[in-house]
Protein backbone atom coordinates (compact mmCIF):
# COMPACT_ATOMS: atom_id res chain seq x y z
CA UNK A 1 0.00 0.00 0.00
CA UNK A 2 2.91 2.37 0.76
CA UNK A 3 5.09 1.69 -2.35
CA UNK A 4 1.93 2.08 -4.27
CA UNK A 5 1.16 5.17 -2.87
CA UNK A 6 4.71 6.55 -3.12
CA UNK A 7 4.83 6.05 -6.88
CA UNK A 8 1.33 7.60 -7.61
CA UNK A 9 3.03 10.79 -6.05
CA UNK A 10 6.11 10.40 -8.27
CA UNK A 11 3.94 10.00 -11.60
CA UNK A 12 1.77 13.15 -10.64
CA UNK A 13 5.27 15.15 -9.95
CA UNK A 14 6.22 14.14 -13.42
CA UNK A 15 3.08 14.88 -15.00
CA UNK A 16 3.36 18.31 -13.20
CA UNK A 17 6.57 18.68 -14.58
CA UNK A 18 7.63 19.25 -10.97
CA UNK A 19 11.83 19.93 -11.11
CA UNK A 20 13.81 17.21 -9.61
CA UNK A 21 16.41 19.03 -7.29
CA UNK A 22 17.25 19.10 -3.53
CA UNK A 23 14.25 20.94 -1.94
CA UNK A 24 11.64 19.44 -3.87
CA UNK A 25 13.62 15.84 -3.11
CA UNK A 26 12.80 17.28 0.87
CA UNK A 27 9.20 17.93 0.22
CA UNK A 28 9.16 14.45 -1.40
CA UNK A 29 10.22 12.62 1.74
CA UNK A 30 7.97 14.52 3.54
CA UNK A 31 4.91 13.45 1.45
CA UNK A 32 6.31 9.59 1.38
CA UNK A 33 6.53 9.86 5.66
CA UNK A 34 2.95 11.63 5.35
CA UNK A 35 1.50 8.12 3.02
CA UNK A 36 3.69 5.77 4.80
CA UNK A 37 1.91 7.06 8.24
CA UNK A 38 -1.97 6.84 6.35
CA UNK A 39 -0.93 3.09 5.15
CA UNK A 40 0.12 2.33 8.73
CA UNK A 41 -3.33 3.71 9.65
CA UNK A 42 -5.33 2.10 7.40
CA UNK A 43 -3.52 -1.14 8.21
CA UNK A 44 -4.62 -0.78 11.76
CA UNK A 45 -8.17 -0.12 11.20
CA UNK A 46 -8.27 -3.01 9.11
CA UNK A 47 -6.61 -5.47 11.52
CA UNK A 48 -7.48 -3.68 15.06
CA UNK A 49 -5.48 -1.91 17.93
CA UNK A 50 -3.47 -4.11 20.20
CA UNK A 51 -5.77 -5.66 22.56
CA UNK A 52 -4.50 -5.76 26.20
CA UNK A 53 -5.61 -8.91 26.36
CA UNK A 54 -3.00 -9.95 24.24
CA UNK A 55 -0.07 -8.24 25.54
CA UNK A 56 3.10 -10.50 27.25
CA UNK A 57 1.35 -12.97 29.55
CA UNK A 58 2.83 -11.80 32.91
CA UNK A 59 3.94 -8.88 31.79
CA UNK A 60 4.57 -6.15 34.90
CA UNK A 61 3.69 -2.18 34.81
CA UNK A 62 4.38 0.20 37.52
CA UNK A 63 3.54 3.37 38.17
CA UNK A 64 4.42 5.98 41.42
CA UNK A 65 2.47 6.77 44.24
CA UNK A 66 3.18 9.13 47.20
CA UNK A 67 6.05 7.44 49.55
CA UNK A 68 3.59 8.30 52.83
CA UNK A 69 0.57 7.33 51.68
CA UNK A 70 0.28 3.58 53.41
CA UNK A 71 -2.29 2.47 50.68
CA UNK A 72 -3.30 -0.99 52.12
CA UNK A 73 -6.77 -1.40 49.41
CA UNK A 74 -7.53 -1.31 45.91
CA UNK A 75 -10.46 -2.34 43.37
CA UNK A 76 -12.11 -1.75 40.37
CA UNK A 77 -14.54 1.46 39.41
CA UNK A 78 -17.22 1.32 37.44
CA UNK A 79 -15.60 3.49 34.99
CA UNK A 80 -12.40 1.40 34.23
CA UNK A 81 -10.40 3.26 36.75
CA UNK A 82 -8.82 1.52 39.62
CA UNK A 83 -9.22 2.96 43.15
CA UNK A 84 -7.17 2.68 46.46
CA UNK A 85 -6.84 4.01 50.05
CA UNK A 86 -4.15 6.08 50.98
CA UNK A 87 -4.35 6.29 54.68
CA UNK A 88 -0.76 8.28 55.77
CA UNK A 89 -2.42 10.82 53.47
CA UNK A 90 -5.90 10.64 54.85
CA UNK A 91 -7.29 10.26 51.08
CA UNK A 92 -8.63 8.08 48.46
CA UNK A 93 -6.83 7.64 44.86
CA UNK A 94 -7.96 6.97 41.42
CA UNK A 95 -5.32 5.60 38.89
CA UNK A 96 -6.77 5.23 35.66
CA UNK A 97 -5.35 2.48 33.04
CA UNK A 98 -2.22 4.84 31.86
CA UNK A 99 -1.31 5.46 35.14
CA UNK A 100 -2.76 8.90 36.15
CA UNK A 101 -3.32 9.51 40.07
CA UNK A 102 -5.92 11.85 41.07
CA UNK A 103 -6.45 12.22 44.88
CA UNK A 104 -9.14 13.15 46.94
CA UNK A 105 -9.13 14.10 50.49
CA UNK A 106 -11.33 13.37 53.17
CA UNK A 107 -13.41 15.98 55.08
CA UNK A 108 -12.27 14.45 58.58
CA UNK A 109 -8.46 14.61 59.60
CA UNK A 110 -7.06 11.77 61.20
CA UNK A 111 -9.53 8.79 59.55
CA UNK A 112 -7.15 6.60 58.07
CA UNK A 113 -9.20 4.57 54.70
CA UNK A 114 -7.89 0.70 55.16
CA UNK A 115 -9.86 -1.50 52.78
CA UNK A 116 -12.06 -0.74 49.56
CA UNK A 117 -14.68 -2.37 47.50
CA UNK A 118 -17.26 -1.34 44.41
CA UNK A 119 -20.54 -0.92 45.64
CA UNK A 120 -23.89 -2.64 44.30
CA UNK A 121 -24.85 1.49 43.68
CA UNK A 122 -21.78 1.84 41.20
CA UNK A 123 -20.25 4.01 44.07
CA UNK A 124 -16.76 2.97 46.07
CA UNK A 125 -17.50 2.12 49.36
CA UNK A 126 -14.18 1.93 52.40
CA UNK A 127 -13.31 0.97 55.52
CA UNK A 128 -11.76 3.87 58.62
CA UNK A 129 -10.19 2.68 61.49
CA UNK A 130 -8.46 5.49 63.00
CA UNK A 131 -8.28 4.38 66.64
CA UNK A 132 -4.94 1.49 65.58
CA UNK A 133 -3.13 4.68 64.08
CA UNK A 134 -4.22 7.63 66.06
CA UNK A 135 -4.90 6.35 69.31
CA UNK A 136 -4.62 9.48 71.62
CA UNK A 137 -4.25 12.54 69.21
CA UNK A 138 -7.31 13.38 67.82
CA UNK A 139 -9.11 16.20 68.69
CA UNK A 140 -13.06 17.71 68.21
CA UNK A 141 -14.09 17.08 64.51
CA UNK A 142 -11.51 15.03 63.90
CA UNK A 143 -11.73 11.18 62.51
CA UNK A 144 -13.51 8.51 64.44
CA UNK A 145 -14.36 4.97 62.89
CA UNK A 146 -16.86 4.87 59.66
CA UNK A 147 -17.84 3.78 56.59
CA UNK A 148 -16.98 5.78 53.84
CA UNK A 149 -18.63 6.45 49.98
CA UNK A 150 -17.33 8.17 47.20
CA UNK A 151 -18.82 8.88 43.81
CA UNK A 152 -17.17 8.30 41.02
CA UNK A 153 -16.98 12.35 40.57
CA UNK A 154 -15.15 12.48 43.72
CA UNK A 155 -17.77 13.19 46.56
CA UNK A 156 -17.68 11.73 49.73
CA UNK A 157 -19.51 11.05 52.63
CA UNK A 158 -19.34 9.00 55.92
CA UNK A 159 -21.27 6.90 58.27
CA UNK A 160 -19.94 6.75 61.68
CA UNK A 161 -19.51 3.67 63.60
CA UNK A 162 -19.09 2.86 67.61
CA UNK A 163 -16.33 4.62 69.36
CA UNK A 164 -13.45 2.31 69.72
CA UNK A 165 -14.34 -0.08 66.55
CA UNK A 166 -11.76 -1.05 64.19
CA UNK A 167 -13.81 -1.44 60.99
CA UNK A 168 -11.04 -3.26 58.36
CA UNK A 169 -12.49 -5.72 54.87
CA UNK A 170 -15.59 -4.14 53.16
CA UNK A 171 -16.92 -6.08 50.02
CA UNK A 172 -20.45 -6.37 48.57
CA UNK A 173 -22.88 -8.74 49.51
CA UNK A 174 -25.64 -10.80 47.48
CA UNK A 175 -28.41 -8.67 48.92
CA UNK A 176 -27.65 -5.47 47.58
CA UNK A 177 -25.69 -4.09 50.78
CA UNK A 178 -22.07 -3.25 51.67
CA UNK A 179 -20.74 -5.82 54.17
CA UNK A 180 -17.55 -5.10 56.85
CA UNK A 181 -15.40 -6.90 59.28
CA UNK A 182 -14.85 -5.35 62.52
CA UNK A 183 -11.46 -6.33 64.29
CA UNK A 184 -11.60 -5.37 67.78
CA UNK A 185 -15.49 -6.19 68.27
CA UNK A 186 -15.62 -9.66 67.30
CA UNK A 187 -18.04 -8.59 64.92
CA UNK A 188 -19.11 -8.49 60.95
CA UNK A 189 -21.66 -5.46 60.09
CA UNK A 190 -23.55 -4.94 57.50
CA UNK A 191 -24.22 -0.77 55.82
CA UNK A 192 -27.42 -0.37 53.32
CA UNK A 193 -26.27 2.33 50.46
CA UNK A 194 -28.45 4.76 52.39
CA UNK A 195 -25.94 4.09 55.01
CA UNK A 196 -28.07 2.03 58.03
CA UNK A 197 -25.72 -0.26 60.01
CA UNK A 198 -26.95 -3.09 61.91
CA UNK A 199 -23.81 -5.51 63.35
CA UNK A 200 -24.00 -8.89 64.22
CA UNK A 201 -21.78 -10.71 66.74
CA UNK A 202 -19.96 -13.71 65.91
CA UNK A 203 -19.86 -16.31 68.88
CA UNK A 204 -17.12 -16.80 71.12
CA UNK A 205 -14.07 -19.62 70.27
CA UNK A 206 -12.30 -21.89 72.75
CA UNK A 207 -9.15 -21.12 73.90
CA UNK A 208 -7.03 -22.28 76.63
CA UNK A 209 -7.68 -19.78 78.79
CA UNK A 210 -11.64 -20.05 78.11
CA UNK A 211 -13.63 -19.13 76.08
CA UNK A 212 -13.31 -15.47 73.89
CA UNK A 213 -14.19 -13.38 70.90
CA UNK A 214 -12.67 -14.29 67.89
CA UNK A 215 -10.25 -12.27 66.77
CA UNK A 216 -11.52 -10.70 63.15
CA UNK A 217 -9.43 -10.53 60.62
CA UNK A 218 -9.59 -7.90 57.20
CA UNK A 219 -10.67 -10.76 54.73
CA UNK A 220 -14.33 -10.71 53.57
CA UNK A 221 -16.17 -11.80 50.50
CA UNK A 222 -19.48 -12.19 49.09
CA UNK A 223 -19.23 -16.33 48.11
CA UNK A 224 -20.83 -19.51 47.13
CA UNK A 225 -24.11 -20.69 48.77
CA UNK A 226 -25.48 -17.31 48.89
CA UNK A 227 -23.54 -16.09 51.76
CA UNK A 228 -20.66 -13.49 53.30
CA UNK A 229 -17.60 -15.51 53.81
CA UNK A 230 -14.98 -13.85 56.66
CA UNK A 231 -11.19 -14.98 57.87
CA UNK A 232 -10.80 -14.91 61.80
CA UNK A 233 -8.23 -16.54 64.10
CA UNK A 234 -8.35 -20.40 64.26
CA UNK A 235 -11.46 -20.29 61.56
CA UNK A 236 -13.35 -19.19 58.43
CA UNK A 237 -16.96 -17.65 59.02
CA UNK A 238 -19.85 -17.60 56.46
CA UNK A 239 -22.95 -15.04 57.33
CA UNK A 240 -26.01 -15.19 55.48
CA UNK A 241 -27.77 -11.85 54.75
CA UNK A 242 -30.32 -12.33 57.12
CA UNK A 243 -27.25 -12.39 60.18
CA UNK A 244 -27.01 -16.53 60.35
CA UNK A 245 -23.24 -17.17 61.39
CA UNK A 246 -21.90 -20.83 61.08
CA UNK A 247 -17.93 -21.16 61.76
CA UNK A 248 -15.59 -23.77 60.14
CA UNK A 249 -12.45 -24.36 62.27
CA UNK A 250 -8.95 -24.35 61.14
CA UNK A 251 -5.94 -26.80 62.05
CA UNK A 252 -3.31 -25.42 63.83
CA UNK A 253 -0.94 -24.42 61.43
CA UNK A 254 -3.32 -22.80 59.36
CA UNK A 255 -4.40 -20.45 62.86
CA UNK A 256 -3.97 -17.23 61.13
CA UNK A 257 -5.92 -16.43 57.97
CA UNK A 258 -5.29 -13.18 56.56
CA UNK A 259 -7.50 -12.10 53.14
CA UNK A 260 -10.06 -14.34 51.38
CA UNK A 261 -11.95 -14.67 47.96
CA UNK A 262 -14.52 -16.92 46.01
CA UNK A 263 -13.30 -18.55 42.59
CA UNK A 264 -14.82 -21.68 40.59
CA UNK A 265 -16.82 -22.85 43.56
CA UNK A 266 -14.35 -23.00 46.24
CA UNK A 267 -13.13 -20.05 48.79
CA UNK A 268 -9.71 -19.70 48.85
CA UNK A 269 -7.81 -17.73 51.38
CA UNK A 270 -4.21 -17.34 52.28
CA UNK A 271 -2.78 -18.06 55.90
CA UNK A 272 0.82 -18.72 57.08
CA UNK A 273 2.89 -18.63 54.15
CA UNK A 274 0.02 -20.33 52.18
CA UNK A 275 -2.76 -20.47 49.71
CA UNK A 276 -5.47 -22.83 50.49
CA UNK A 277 -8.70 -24.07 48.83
CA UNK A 278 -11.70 -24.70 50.61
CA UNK A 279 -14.90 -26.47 49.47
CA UNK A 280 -18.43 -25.09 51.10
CA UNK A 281 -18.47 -28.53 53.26
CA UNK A 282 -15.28 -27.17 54.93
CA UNK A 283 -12.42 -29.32 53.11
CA UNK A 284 -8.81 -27.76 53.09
CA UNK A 285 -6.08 -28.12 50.57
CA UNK A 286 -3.41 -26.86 50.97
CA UNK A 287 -0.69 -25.41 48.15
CA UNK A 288 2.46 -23.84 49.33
CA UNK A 289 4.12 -21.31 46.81
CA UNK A 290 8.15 -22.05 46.03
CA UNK A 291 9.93 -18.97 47.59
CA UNK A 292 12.79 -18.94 45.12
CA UNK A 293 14.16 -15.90 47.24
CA UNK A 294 16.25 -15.45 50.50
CA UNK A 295 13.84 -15.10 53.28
CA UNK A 296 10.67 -16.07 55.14
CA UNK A 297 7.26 -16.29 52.95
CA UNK A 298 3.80 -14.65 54.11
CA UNK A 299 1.01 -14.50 51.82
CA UNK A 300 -1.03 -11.81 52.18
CA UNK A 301 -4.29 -10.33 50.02
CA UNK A 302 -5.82 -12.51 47.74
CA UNK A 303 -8.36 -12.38 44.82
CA UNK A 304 -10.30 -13.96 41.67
CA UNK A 305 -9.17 -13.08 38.43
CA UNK A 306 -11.08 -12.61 35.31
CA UNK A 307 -9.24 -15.12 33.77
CA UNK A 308 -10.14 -18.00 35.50
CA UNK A 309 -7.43 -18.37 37.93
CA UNK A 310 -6.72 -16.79 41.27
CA UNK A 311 -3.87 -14.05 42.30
CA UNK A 312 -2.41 -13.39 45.34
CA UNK A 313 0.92 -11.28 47.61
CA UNK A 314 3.64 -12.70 49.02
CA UNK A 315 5.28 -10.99 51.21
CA UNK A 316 9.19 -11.89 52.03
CA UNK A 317 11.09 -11.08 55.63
CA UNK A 318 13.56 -9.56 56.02
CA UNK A 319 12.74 -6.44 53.59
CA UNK A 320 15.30 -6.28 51.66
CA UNK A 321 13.44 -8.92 49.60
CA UNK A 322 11.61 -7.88 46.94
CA UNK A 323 7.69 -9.07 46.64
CA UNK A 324 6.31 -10.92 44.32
CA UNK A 325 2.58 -11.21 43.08
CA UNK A 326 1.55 -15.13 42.51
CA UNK A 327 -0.92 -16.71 40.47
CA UNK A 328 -2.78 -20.26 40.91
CA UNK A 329 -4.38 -21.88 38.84
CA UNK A 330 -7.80 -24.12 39.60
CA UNK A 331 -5.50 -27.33 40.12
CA UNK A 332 -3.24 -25.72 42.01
CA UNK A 333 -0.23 -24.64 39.87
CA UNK A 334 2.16 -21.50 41.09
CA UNK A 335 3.42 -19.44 39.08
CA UNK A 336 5.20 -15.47 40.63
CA UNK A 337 6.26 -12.64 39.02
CA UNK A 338 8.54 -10.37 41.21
CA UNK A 339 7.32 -7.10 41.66
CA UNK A 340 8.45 -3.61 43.05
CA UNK A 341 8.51 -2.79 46.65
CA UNK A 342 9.15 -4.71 49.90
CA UNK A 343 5.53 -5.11 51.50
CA UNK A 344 2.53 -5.79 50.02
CA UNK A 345 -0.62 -4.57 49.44
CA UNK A 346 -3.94 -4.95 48.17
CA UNK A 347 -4.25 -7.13 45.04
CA UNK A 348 -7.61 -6.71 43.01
CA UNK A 349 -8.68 -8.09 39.48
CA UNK A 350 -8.67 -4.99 36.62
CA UNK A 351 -9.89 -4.08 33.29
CA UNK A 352 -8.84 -5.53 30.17
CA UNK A 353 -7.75 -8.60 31.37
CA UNK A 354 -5.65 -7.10 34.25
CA UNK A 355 -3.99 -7.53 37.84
CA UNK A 356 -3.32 -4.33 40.13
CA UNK A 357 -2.23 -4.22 43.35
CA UNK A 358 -0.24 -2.03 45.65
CA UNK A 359 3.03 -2.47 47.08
CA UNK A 360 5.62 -0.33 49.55
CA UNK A 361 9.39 0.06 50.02
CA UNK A 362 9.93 0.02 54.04
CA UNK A 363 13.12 0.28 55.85
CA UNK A 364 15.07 -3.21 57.12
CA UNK A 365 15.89 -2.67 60.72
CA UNK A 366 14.23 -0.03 62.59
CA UNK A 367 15.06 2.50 65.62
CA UNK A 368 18.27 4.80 64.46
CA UNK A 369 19.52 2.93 61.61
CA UNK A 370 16.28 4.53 59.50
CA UNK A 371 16.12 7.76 61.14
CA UNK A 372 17.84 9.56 58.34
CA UNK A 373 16.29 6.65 55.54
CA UNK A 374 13.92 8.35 52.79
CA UNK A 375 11.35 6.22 52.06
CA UNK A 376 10.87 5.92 48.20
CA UNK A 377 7.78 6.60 46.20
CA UNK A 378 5.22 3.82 46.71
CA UNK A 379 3.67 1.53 43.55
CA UNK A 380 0.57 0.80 41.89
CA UNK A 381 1.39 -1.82 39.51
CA UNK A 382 -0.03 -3.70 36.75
CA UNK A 383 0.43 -7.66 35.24
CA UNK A 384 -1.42 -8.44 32.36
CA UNK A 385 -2.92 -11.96 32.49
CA UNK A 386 -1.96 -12.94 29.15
CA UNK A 387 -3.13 -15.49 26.30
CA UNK A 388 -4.69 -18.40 26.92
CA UNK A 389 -2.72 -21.31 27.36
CA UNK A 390 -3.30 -25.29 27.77
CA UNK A 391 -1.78 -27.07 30.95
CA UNK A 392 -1.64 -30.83 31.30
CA UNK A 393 -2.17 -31.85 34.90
CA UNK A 394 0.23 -34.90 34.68
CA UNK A 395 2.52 -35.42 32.11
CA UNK A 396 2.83 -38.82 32.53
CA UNK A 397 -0.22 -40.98 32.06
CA UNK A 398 -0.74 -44.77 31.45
CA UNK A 399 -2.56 -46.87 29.26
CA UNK A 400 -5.32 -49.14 31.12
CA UNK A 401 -8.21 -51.44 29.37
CA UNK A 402 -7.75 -49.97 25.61
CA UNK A 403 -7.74 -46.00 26.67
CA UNK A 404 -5.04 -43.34 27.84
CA UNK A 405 -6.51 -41.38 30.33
CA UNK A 406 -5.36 -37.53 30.37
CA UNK A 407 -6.25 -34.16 31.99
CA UNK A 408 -6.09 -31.01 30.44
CA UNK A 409 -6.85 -27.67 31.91
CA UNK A 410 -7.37 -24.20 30.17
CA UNK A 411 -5.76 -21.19 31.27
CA UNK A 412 -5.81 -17.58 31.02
CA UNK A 413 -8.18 -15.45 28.73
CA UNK A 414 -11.51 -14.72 30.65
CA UNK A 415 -14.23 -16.86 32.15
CA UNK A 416 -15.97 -17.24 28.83
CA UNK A 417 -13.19 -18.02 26.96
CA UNK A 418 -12.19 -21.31 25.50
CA UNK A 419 -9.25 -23.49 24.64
CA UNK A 420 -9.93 -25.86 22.41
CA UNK A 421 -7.89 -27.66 18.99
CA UNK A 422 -6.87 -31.43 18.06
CA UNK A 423 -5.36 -33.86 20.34
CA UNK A 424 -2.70 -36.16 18.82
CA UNK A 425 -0.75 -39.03 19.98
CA UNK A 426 2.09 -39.97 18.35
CA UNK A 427 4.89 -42.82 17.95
CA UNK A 428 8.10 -40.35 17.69
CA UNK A 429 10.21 -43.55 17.13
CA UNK A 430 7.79 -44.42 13.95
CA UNK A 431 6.23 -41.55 13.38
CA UNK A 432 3.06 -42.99 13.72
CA UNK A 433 -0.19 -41.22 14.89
CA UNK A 434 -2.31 -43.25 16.96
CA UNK A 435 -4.93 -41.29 18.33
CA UNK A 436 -6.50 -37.88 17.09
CA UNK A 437 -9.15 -36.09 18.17
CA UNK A 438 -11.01 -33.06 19.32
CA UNK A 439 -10.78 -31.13 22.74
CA UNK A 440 -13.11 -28.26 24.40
CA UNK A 441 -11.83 -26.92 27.61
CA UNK A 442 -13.60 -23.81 29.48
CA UNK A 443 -11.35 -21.45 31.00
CA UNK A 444 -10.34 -21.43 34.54
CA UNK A 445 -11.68 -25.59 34.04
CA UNK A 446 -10.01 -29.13 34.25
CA UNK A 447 -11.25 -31.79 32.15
CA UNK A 448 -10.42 -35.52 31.58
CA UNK A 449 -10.52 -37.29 28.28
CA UNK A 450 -10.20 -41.02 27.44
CA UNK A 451 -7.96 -41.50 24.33
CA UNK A 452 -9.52 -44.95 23.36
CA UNK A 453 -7.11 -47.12 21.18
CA UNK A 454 -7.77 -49.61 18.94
CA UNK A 455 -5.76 -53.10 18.65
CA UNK A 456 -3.29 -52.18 16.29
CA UNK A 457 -2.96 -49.16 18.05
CA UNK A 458 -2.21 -50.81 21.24
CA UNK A 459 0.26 -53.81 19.48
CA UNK A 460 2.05 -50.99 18.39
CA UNK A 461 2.25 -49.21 21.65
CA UNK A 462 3.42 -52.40 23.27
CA UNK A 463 6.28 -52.80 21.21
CA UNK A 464 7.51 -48.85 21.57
CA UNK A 465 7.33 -48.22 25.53
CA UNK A 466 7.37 -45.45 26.51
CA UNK A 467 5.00 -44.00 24.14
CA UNK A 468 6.33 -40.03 23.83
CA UNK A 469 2.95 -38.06 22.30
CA UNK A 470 3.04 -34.54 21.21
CA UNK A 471 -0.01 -32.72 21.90
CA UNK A 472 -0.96 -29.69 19.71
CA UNK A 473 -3.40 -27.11 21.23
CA UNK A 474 -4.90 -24.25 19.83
CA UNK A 475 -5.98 -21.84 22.25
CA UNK A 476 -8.60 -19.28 21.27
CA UNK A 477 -11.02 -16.43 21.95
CA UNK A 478 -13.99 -14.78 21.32
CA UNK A 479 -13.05 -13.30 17.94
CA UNK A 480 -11.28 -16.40 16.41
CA UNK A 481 -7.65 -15.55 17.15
CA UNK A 482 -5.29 -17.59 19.65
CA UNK A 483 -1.52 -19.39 19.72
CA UNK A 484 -0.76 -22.88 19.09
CA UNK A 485 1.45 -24.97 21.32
CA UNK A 486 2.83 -28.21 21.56
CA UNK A 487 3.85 -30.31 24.71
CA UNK A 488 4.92 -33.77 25.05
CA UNK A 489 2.65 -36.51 26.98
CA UNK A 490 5.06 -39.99 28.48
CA UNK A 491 2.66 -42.85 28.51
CA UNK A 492 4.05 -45.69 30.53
CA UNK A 493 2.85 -49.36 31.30
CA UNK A 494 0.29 -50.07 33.84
């Protein structure tokens, strides 16, 4: 399209008679940069603008944030933008996908935003626990413990809560209402969007001293079975919307959950250096991440991603270890991408196929030694969640009664995408193909298929153990276009 458009201009020069000497061989480049740049154009409206959803799986993105602003919360607008709490700064920000912070302060000094959710009004909703921060210096008019909204447009109010409450997770719940965990109380609570707060108590645990209240921790979800999931010490809660608390205890070295989500049917929550799955009967598994760096793992916030999988912070002691956001998938694969930043944040699922979350730099040591440290800008970063991409659950399978039995799972993309393509087996010694067929895999899903063999097949397998396969996947999209990979499948004897 270019050259042809390049030597239409020469022809009408000619035809013009248009002198061939050094200026007019300037204005000539100019013109060929000017077509070159409308061929490029109309190349891209023909074939489309890079989709995000296509960019580098895993790729990373950061962007700056004020070094005091101890954001510990982020999530999703309803207008694409990304919001967070910035509570040395007594403010809430708004990033939008490029990476441009607005801030907006609150009307109360001293209030301290923790946690942050999307509200079932299209409004952002936050926790403010002053009282762990402030504990002694605030004066008339200044912050006391609420619930906060803000519009989109930036205006905010607040509902006040019980002196001495610690309100910390906020998410929405099935029933059209904001719900919060409150630390201190022992107690969840539940805000209607015209602000009306009714709390409900959960019931004391056994200790060895006697009995107590639980001690409430930030994690809170809206989950499975209709119902408001929560993490506390020694446990995992589930409230129903009408104030119905059941508790399902944890073992001991699970004592400390910290943040918790819903994702294909399970809750999963992180606690002492792990991620666990839980099903709504109350069944752990546990899956503990490979640190790969010096140091002692914590995982910290934890949520559902649009593309099927779940994503999580890991935190690393001492702090001169840098972070590292995780991601795994439905059966339980890990993979991390190191991130910015020391400490973790808040971790939330984004638009356009998107992971933000918020990390901080603090300083190793303590007491004199960071006296004179500055602490650097804080991050809001960015990993995109990339193509889709076909896993095999075992690579090694065997061959029993006629059949191969394998498991494939589908990866990446969003929930309503799809991998899907043409299974093959093959002989590699003999070049010999002895099973072919169609696969459909949801995304975020694990299925099994039965390769069923034939006789001569299975003479042919006997005689060329082990059988080395090569399976070739095509993932795809809505909107036709994916990647191809292969892998290789071992089939052994029974």
């Amino acid at each position: 399209m270019a050259r042809f458009t390049e030597a239409a201009m020469l022809r009408a020069e000619r035809q013009e008679g248009a002198p061939i000497h050094q200026g007019s061989r300037s204005f000539n480049a100019q013109k060929r940069l000017l077509a070159l740049l409308l061929a490029l154009c109309a190349l891209l409206t023909l074939v489309g603008w890079p989709d995000p959803a296509w960019a580098r799986p895993g790729q990373v993105t950061e962007f700056q944030r004020p070094p005091d602003s101890e954001s510990e919360g982020i999530t999703s607008g309803p207008e694409g933008n990304l919001w967070f709490t910035e509570g040395g700064l007594n403010a809430i920000g708004r990033i939008t996908p490029n990476g441009q912070i607005t801030e907006f302060q609150l009307p109360r000094a001293h209030c301290w935003p923790r946690r942050i959710t999307l509200g079932p009004d299209g409004n952002i909703w936050f926790t403010e626990s002053p009282h762990r921060y402030f504990p002694n210096t605030m004066g008339e008019g200044e912050g006391g413990p609420a619930i906060g909204r803000i519009t989109p447009s930036g205006q905010i109010t607040e509902f006040p809560l019980p002196e001495g409450y610690e309100a910390a997770g906020i998410t929405a719940g099935p029933d059209g209402n904001l719900w919060f965990t409150e630390e201190n109380a022992g107690a969840v609570g539940r805000i209607t969007p015209g602000g009306q707060i009714r709390e409900f108590l959960v019931p004391q645990i056994s200790t060895p001293t006697g009995l107590k209240p639980p001690g409430i921790t930030s994690g809170i979800t809206s989950g499975p079975g209709h119902g408001l999931w929560f993490t506390a010490e020694h446990m995992i809660g589930r409230i129903t919307p009408s104030g119905n608390i059941s508790r399902y205890n944890l073992p001991k070295d699970l004592a400390r959950p910290v943040s918790i989500t819903a994702a294909n049917g399970y809750l999963w929550f992180t606690a002492d250096g792990r991620v666990c799955r839980m099903t709504l009967k109350g069944h752990i598994q546990r899956f503990t991440p490979q640190l790969g760096r010096p140091g002692v793992l914590e995982t910290a916030d934890i949520t559902a991603g649009s593309d099927g999988n779940v994503w999580f912070m890991e935190d690393t002691y001492p702090f001169e270890s840098n972070d590292a956001v995780g991601r795994i998938t439905p059966s339980g694969q890990i993979t991390t991408f190191k991130i910015g930043g020391n400490v973790s944040r808040g971790i939330t699922s984004g638009p356009g196929h998107t992971i933000w979350y918020l990390a901080s730099t603090l300083c190793e040591g303590g007491g004199i030694s960071c006296m004179d440290w500055e602490q650097p800008p804080g991050i809001v970063g960015r990993i995109t969640t990339g193509l889709l991409a076909v896993e095999i659950a075992n690579e090694r399978a065997q061959v029993r009664h006629g059949s191969a039995t394998i498991r494939l799972g589908c990866a990446g993309g969003t929930k309503h995408s799809t991998c899907r393509g043409i299974l093959s087996l093959r002989l590699e010694s003999k070049a010999v193909v002895v099973y072919r067929g169609a696969y459909r895999v949801l995304s975020g899903k694990y299925r099994s298929f039965s390769l069923r063999l034939n006789p001569k097949e299975l003479r042919l397998i006997s005689r060329s153990y082990p059988l080395y396969s090569s399976l070739k996947a095509t993932a795809t999209v809505s909107g036709g276009r994916g990647t191809s990979r292969e892998v290789t499948l071992e089939i052994r004897h029974p």
